[in-house]
N, C-alpha and C. Protein backbone atom coordinates (compact mmCIF):
# COMPACT_ATOMS: atom_id res chain seq x y z
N UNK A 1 0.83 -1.20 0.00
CA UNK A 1 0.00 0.00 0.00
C UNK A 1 0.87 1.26 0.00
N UNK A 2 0.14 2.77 -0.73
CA UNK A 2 0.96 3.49 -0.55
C UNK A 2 0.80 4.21 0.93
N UNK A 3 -0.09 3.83 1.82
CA UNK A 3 0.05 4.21 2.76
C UNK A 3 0.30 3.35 4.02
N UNK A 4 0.76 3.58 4.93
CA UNK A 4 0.62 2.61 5.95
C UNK A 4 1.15 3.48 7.12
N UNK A 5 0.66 2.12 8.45
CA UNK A 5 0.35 2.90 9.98
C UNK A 5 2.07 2.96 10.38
N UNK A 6 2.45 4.01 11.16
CA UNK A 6 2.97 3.74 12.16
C UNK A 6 2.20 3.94 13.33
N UNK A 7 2.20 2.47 14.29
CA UNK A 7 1.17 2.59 15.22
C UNK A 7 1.64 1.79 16.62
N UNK A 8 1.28 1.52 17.72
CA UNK A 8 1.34 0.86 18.60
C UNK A 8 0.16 0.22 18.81
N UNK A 9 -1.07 0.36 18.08
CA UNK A 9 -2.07 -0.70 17.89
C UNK A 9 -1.99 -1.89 17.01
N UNK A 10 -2.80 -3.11 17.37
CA UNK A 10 -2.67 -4.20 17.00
C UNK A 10 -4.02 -3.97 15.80
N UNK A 11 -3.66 -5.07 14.69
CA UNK A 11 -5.26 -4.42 13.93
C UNK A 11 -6.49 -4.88 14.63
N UNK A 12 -6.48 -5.60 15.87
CA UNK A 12 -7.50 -5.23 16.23
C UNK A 12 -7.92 -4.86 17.59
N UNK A 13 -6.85 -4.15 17.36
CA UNK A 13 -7.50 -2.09 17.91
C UNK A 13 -6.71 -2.07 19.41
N UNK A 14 -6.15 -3.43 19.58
CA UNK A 14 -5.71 -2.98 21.44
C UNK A 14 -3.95 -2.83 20.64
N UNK A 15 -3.89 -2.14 22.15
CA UNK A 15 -2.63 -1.06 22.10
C UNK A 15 -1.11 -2.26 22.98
N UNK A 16 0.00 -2.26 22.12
CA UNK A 16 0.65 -2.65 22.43
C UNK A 16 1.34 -2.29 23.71
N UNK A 17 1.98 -2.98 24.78
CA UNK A 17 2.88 -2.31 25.67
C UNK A 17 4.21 -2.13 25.29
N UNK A 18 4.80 -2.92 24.11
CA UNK A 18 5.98 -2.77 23.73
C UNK A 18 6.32 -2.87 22.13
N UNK A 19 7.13 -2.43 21.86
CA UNK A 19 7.77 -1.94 20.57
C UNK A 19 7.70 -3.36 19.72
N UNK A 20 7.20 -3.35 18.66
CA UNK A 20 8.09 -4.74 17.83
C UNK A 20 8.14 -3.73 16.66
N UNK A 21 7.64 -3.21 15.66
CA UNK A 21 8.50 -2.62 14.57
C UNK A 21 9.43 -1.68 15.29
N UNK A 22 10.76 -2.10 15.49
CA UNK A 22 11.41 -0.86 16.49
C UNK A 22 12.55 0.28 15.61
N UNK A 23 12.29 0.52 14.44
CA UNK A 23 13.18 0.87 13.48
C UNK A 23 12.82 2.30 13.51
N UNK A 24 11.36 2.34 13.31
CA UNK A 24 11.04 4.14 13.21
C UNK A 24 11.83 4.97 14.25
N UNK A 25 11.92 4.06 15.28
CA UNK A 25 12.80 4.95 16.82
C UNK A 25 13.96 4.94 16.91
N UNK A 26 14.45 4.93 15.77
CA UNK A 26 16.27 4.96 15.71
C UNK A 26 16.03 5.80 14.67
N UNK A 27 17.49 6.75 15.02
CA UNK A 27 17.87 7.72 14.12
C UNK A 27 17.97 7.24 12.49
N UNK A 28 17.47 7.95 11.61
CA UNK A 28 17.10 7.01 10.37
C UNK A 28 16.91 8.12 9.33
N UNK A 29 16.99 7.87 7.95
CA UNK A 29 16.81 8.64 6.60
C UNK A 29 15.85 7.39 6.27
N UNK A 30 14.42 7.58 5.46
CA UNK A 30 13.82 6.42 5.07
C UNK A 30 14.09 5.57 4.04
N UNK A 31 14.21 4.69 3.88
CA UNK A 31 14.46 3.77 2.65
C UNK A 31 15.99 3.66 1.85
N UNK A 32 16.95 4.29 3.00
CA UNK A 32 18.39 4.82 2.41
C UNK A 32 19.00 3.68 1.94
N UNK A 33 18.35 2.39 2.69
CA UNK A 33 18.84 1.04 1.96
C UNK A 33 18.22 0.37 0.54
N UNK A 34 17.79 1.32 0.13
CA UNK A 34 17.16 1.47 -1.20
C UNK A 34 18.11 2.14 -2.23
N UNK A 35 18.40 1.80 -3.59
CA UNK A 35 18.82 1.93 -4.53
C UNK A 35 18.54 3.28 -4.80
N UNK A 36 17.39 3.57 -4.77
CA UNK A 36 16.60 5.15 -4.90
C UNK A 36 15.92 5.20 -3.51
N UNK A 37 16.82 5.95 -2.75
CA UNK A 37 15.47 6.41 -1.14
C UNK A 37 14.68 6.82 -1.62
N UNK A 38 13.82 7.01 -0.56
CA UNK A 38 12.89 8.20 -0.78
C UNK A 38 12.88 10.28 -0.54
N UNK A 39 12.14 10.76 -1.46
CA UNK A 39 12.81 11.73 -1.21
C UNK A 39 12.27 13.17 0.06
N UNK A 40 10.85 12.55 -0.27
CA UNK A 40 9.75 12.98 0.68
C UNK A 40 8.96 12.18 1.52
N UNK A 41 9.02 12.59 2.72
CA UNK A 41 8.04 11.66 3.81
C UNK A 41 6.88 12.47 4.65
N UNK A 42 5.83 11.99 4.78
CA UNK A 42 4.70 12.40 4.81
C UNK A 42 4.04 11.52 6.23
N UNK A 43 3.93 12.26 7.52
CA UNK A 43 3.27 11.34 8.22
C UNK A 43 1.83 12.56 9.00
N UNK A 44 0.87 11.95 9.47
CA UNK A 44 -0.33 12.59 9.22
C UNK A 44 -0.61 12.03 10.65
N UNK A 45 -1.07 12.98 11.85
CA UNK A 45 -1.11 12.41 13.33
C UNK A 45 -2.63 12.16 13.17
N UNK A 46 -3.08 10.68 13.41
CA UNK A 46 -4.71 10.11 13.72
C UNK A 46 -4.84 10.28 15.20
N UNK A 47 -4.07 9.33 16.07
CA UNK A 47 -4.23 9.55 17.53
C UNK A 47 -3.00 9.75 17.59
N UNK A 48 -2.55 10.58 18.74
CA UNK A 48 -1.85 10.72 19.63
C UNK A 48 -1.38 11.09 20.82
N UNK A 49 -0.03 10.71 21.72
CA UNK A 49 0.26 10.70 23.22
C UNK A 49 -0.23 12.16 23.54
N UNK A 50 -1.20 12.32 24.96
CA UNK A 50 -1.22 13.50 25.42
C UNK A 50 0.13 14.18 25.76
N UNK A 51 1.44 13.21 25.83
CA UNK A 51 2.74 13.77 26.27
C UNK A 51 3.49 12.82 25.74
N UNK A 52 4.64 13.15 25.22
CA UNK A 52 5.77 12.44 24.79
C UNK A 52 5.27 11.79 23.37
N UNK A 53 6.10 11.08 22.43
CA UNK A 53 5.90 10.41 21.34
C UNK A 53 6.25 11.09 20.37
N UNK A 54 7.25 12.19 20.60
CA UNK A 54 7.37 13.44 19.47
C UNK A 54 8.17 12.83 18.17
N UNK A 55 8.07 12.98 17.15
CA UNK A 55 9.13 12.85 15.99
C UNK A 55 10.12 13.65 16.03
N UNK A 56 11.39 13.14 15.73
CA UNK A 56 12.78 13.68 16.18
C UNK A 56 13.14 13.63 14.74
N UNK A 57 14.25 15.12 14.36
CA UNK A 57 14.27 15.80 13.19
C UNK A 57 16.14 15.91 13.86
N UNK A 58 17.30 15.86 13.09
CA UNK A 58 18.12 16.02 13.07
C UNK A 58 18.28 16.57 11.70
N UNK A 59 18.90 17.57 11.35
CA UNK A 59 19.48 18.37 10.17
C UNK A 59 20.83 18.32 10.52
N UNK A 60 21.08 17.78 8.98
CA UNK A 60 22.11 16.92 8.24
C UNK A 60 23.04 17.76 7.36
N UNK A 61 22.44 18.65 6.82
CA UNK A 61 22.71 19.52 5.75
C UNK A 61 23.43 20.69 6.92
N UNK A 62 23.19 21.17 7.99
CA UNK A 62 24.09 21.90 9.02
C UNK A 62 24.83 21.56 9.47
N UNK A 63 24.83 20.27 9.98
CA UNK A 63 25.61 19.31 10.61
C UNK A 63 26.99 19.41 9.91
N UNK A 64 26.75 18.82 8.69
CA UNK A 64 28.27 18.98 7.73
C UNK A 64 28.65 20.19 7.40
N UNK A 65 27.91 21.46 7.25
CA UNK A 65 28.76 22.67 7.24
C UNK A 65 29.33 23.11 8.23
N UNK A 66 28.92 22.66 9.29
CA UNK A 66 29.99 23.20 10.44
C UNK A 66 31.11 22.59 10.65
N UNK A 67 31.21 20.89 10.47
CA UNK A 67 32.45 20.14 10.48
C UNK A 67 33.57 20.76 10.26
N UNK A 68 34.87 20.34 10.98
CA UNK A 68 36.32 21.28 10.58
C UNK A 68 36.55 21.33 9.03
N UNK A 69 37.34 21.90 8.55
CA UNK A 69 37.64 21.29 7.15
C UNK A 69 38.37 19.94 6.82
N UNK A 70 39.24 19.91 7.70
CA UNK A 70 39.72 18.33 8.09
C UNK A 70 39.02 17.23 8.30
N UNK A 71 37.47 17.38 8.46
CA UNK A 71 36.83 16.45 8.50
C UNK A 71 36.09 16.57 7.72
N UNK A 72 35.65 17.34 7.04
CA UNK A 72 35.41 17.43 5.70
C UNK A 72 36.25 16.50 4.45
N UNK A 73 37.50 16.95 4.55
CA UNK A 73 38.07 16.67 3.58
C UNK A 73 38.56 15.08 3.75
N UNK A 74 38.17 14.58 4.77
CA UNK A 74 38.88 13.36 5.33
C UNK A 74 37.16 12.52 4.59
N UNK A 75 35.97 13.05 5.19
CA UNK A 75 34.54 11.66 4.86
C UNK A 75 34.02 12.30 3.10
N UNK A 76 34.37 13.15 2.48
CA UNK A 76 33.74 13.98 1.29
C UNK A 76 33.70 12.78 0.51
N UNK A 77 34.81 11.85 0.25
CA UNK A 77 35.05 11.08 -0.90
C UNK A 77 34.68 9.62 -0.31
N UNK A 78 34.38 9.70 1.02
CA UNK A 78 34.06 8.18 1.35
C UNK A 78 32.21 7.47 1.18
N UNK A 79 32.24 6.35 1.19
CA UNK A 79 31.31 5.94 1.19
C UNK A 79 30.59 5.17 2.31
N UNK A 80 29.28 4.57 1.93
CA UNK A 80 28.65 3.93 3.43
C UNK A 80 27.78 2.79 2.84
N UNK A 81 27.54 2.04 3.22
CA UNK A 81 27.28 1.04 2.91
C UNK A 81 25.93 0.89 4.02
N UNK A 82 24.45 0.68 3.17
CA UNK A 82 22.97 1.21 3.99
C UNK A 82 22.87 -0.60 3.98
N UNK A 83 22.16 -0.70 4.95
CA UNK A 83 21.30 -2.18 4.80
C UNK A 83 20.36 -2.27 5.41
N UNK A 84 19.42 -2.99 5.49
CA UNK A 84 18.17 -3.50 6.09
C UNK A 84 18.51 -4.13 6.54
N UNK A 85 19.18 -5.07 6.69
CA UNK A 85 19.57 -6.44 7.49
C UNK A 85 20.20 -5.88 8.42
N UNK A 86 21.13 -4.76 8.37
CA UNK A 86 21.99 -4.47 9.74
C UNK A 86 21.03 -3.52 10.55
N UNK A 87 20.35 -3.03 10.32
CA UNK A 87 19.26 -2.07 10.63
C UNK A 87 18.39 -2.86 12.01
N UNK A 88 17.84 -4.01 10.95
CA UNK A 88 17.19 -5.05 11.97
C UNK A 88 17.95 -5.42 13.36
N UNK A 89 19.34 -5.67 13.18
CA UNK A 89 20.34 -6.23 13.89
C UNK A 89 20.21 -4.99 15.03
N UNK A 90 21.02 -3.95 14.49
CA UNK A 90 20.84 -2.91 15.08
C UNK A 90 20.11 -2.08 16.40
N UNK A 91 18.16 -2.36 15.73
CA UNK A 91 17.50 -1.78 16.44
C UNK A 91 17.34 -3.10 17.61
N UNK A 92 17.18 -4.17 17.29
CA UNK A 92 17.03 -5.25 17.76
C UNK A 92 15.67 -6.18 17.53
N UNK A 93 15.63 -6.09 15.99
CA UNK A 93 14.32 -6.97 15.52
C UNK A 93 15.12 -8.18 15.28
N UNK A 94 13.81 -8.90 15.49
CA UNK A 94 13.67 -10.29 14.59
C UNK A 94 15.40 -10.56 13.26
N UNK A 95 16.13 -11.00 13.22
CA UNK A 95 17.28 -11.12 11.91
C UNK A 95 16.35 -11.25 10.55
N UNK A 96 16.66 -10.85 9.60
CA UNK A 96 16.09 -10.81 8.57
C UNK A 96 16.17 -12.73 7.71
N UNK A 97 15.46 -13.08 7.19
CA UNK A 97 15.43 -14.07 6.67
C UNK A 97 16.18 -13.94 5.06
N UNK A 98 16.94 -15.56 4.94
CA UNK A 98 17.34 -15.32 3.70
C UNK A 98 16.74 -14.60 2.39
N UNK A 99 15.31 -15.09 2.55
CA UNK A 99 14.71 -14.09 0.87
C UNK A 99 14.44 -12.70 1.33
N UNK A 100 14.23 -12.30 2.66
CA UNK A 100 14.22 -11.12 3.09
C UNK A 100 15.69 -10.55 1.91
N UNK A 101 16.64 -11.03 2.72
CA UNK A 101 18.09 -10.68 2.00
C UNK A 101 18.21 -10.26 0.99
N UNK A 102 17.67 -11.47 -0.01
CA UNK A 102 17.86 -11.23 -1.28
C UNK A 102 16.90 -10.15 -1.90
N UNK A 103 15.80 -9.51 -1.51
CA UNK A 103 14.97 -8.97 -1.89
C UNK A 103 15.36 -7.52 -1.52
N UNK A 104 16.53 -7.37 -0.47
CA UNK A 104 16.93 -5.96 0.04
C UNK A 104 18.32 -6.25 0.40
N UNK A 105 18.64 -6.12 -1.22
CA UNK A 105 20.16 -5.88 -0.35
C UNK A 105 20.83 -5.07 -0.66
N UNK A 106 22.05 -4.79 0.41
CA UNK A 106 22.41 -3.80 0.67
C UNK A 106 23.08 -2.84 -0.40
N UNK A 107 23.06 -1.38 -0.07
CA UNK A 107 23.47 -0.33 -1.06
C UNK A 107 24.37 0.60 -0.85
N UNK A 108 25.23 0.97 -1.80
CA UNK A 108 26.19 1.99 -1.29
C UNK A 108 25.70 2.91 -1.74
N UNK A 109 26.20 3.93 -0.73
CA UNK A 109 25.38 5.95 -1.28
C UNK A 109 26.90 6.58 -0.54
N UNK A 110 26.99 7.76 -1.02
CA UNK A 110 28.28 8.48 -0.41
C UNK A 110 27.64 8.67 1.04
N UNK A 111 29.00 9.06 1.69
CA UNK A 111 28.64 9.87 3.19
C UNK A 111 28.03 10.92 3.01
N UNK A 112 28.41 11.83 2.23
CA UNK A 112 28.05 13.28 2.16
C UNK A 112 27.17 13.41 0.95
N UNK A 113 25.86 13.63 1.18
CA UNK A 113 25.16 13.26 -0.22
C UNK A 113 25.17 15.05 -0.73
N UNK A 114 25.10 15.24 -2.15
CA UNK A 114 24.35 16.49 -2.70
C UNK A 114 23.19 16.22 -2.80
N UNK A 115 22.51 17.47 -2.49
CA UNK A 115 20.71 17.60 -2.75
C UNK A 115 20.73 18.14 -4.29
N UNK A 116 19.70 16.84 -4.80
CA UNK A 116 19.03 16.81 -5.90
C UNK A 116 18.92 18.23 -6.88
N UNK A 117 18.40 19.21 -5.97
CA UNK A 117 17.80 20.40 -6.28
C UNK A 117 18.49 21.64 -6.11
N UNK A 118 18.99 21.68 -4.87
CA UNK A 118 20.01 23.12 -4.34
C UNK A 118 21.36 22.73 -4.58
N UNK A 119 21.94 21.49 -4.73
CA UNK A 119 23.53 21.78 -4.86
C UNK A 119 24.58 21.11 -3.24
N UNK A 120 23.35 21.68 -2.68
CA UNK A 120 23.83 21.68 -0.91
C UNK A 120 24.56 20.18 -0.67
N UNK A 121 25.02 20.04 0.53
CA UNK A 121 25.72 19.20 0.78
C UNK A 121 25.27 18.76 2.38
N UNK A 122 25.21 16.95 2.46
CA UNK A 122 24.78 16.73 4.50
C UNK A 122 25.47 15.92 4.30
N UNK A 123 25.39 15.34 5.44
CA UNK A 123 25.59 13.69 5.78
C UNK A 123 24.68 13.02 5.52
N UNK A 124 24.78 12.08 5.30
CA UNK A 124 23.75 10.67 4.66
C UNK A 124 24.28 9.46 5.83
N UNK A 125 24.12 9.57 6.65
CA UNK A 125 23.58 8.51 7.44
C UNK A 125 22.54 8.09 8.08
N UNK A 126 22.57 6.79 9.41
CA UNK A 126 21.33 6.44 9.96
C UNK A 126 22.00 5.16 10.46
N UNK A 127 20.79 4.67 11.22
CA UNK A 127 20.76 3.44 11.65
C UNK A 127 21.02 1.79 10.82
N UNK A 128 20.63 2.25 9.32
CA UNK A 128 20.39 1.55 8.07
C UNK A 128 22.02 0.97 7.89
N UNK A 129 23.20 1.97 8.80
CA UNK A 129 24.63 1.69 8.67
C UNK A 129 25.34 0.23 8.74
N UNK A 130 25.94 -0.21 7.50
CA UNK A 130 26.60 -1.12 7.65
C UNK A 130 27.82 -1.45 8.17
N UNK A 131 29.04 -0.29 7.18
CA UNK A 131 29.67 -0.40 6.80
C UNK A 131 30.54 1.02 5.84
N UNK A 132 31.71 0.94 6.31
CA UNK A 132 32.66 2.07 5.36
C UNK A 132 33.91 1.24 4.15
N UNK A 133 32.86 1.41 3.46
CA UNK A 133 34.07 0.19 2.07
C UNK A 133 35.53 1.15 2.54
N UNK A 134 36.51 0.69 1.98
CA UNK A 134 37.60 0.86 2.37
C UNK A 134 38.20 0.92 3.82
N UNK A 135 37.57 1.40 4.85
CA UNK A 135 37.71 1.73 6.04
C UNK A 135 38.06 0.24 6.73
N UNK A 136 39.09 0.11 8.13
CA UNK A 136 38.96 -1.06 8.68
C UNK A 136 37.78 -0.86 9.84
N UNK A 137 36.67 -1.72 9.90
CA UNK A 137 35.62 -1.80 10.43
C UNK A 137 35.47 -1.29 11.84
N UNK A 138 36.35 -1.11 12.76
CA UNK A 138 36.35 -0.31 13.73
C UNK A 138 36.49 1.20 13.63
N UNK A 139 37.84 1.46 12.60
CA UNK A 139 37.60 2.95 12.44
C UNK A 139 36.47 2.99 11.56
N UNK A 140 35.68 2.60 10.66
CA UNK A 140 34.51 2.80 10.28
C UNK A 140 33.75 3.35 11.00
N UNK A 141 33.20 2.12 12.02
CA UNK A 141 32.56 2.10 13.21
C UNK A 141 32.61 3.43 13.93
N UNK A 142 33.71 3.62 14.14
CA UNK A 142 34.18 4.92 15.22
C UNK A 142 33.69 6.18 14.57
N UNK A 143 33.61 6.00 13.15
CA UNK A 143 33.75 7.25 12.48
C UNK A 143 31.99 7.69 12.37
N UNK A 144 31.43 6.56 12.12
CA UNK A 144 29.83 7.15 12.11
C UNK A 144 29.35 7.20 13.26
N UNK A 145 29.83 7.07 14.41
CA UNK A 145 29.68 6.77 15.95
C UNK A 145 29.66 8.40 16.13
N UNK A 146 30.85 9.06 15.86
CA UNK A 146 31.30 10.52 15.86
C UNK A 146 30.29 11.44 15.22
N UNK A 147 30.10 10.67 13.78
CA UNK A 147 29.24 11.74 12.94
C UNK A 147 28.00 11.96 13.36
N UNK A 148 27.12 10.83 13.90
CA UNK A 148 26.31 10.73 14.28
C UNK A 148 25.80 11.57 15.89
N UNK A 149 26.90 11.38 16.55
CA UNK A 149 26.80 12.23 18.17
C UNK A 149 26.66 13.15 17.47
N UNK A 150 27.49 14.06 16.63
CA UNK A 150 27.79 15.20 16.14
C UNK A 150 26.24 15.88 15.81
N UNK A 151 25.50 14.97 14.83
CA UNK A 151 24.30 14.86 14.16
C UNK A 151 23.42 15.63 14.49
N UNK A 152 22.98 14.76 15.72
CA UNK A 152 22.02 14.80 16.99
C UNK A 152 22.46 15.73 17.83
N UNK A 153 23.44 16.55 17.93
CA UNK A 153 23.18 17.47 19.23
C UNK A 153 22.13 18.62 18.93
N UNK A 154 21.88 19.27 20.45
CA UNK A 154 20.50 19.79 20.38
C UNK A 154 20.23 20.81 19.42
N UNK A 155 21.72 21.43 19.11
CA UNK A 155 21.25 22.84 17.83
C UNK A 155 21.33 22.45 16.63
N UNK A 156 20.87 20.97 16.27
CA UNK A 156 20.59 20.69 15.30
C UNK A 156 19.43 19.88 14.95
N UNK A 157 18.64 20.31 15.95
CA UNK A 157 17.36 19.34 16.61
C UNK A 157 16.19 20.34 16.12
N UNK A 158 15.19 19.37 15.50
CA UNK A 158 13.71 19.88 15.84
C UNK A 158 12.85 18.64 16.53
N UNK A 159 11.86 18.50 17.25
CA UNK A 159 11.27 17.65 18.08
C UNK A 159 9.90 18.52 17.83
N UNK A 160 9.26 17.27 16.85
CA UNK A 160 8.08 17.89 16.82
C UNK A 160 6.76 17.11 18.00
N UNK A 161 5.81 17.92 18.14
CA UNK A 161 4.46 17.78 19.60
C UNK A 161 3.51 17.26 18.61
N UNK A 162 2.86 16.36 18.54
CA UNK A 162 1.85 15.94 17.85
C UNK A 162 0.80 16.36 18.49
N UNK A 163 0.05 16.53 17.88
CA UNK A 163 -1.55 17.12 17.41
C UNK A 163 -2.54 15.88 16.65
N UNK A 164 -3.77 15.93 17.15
CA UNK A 164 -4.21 15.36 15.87
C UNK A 164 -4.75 16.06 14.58
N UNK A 165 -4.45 15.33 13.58
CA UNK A 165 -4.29 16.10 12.51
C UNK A 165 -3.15 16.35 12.01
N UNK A 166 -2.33 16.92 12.44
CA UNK A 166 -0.45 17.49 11.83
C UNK A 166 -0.39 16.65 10.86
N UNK A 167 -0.13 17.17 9.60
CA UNK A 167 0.42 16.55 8.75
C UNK A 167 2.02 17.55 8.84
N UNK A 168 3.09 16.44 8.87
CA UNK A 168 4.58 16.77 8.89
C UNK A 168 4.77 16.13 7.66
N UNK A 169 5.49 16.87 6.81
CA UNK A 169 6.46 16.96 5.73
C UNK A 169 7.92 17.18 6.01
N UNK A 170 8.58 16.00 5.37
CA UNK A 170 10.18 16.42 5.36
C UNK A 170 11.09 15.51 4.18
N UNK A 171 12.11 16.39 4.14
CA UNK A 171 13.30 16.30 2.97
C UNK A 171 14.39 15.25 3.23
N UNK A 172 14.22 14.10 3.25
CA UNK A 172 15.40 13.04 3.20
C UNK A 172 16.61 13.27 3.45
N UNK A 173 16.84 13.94 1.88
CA UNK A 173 18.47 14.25 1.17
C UNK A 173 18.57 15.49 2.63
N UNK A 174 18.22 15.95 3.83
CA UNK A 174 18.83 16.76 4.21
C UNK A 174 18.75 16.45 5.76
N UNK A 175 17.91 15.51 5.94
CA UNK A 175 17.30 14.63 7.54
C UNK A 175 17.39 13.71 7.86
N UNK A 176 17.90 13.44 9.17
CA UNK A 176 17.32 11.90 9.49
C UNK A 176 16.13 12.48 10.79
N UNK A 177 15.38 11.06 11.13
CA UNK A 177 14.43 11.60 11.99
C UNK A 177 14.52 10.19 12.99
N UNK A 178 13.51 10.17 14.14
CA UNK A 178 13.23 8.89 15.01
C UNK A 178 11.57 9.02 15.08
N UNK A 179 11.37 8.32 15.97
CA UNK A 179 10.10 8.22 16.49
C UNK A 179 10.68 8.46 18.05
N UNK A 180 10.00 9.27 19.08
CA UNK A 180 10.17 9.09 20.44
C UNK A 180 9.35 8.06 21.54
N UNK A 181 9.80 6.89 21.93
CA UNK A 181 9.17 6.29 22.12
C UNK A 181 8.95 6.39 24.45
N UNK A 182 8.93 7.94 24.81
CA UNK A 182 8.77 8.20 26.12
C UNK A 182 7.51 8.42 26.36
N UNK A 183 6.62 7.44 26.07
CA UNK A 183 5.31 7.64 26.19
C UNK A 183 4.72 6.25 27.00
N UNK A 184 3.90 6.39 27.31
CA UNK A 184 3.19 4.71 28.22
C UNK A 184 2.28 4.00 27.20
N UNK A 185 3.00 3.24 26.27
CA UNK A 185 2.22 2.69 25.18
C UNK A 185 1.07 1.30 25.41
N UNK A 186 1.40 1.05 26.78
CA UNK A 186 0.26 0.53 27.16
C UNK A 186 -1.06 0.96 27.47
N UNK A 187 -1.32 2.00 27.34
CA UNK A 187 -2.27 3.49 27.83
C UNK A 187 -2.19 4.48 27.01
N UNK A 188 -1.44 4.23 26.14
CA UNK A 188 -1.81 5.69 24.89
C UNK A 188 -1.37 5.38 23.80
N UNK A 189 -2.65 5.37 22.58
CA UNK A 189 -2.13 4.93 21.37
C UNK A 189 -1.38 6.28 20.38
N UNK A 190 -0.76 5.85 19.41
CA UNK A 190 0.33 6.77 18.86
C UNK A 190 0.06 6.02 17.64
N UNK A 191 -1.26 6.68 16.48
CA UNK A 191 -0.88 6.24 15.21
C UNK A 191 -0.72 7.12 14.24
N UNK A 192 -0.23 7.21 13.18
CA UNK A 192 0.57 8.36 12.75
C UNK A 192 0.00 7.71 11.14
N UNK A 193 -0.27 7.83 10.13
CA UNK A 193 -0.74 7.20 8.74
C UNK A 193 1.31 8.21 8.07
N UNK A 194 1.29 7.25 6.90
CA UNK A 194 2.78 7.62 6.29
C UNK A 194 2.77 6.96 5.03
N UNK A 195 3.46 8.01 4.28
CA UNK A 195 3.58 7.64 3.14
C UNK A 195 4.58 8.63 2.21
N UNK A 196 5.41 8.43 1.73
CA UNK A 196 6.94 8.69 0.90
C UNK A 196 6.58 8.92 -0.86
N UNK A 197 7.77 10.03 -0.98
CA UNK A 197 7.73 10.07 -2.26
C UNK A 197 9.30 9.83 -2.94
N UNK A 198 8.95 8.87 -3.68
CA UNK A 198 10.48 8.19 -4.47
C UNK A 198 11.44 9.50 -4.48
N UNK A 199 12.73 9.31 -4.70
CA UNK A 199 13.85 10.26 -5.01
C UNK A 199 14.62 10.32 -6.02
N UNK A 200 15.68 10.32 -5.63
CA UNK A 200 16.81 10.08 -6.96
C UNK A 200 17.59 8.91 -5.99
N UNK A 201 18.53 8.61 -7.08
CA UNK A 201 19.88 8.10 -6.69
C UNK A 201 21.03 9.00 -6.15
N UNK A 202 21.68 8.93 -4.67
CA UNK A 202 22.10 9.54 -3.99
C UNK A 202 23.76 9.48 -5.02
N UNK A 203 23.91 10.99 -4.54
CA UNK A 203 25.50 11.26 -5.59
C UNK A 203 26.06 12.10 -4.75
């Protein structure tokens, strides 16, 4: 479907106490383990927490203009390696099954993507992180560990309050986002309707 829930309800209708799709709540760009992400995401508040459950907005595109130039010039030409399978691993779902695998596998996109449209320049990471081709896997490791703290600090934060109703719009090539999951999801449902618009191929 082109639409679907993010929800803590079951389809029929009672409210989970705990997480099993747990991916929306990690820092994330959507579909980056996709050949073509997506370039627009669209989520539309049905119910939501009287407190807590906010969508978390990190800007990506600031993030890397402030970097030293040394660190600039050190991730500009490197790459990252997105997956679904490590994603799963990651947040702590279920391991992906072999045809899962084969049906999503993994993609390389630069670190530092250009936007489609303005020219501009972010970071292109997320949770979706595999891997730094060339890199030995610890300094890899270390290195999106860094970019990422960097990411997320607070003056590069928006945290949006749901409403019902809000429809939130946002730009991929320049965000990653979460889901906040400080809410009592045994006692308050959080469903959000979503739906994406294809992109380009990240360059």
């Amino acid at each position: 479907p082109t639409i679907n829930d993010i929800t803590n309800r079951t389809p029929e209708g009672e409210l989970v106490p705990k997480l099993v799709n747990r991916g929306p709540y990690f820092w994330h760009s959507d579909k980056s383990y996709h050949e073509i992400p997506s370039a627009i995401t669209m989520l539309h508040g049905i119910e939501v927490p009287e407190r807590g459950g906010e969508t978390e907005f990190a800007n990506m595109k600031r993030a890397y203009e402030v970097l030293s130039p040394d660190m600039k010039s050190r991730i500009d030409d490197l790459k990252v390696v997105h997956s679904w399978e490590a994603n799963r691993i990651t947040v702590g779902e279920t391991p992906a099954t072999e045809e899962q695998k084969r049906e999503r596998p993994p993609m390389t996109h630069p670190m530092v993507r250009t936007h489609p449209q303005t020219g501009t320049k972010a970071l292109y990471l997320g949770t979706h992180f595999d891997h730094v081709p060339g890199l030995p896997r610890a300094e890899g490791d270390a290195l999106v560990a860094e970019l990422m703290d960097h990411a997320t600090q607070p003056q590069f934060r928006y945290d949006h309050t749901w409403r019902v109703g809000d429809l939130v719009m946002w730009d991929n090539c320049s965000l990653m986002h979460r889901g906040s999951f400080d809410y009592d999801m045994a006692k308050e449902p959080r469903v959000l309707q979503r739906t994406v618009i294809i992109g380009t191929k990240p360059f």
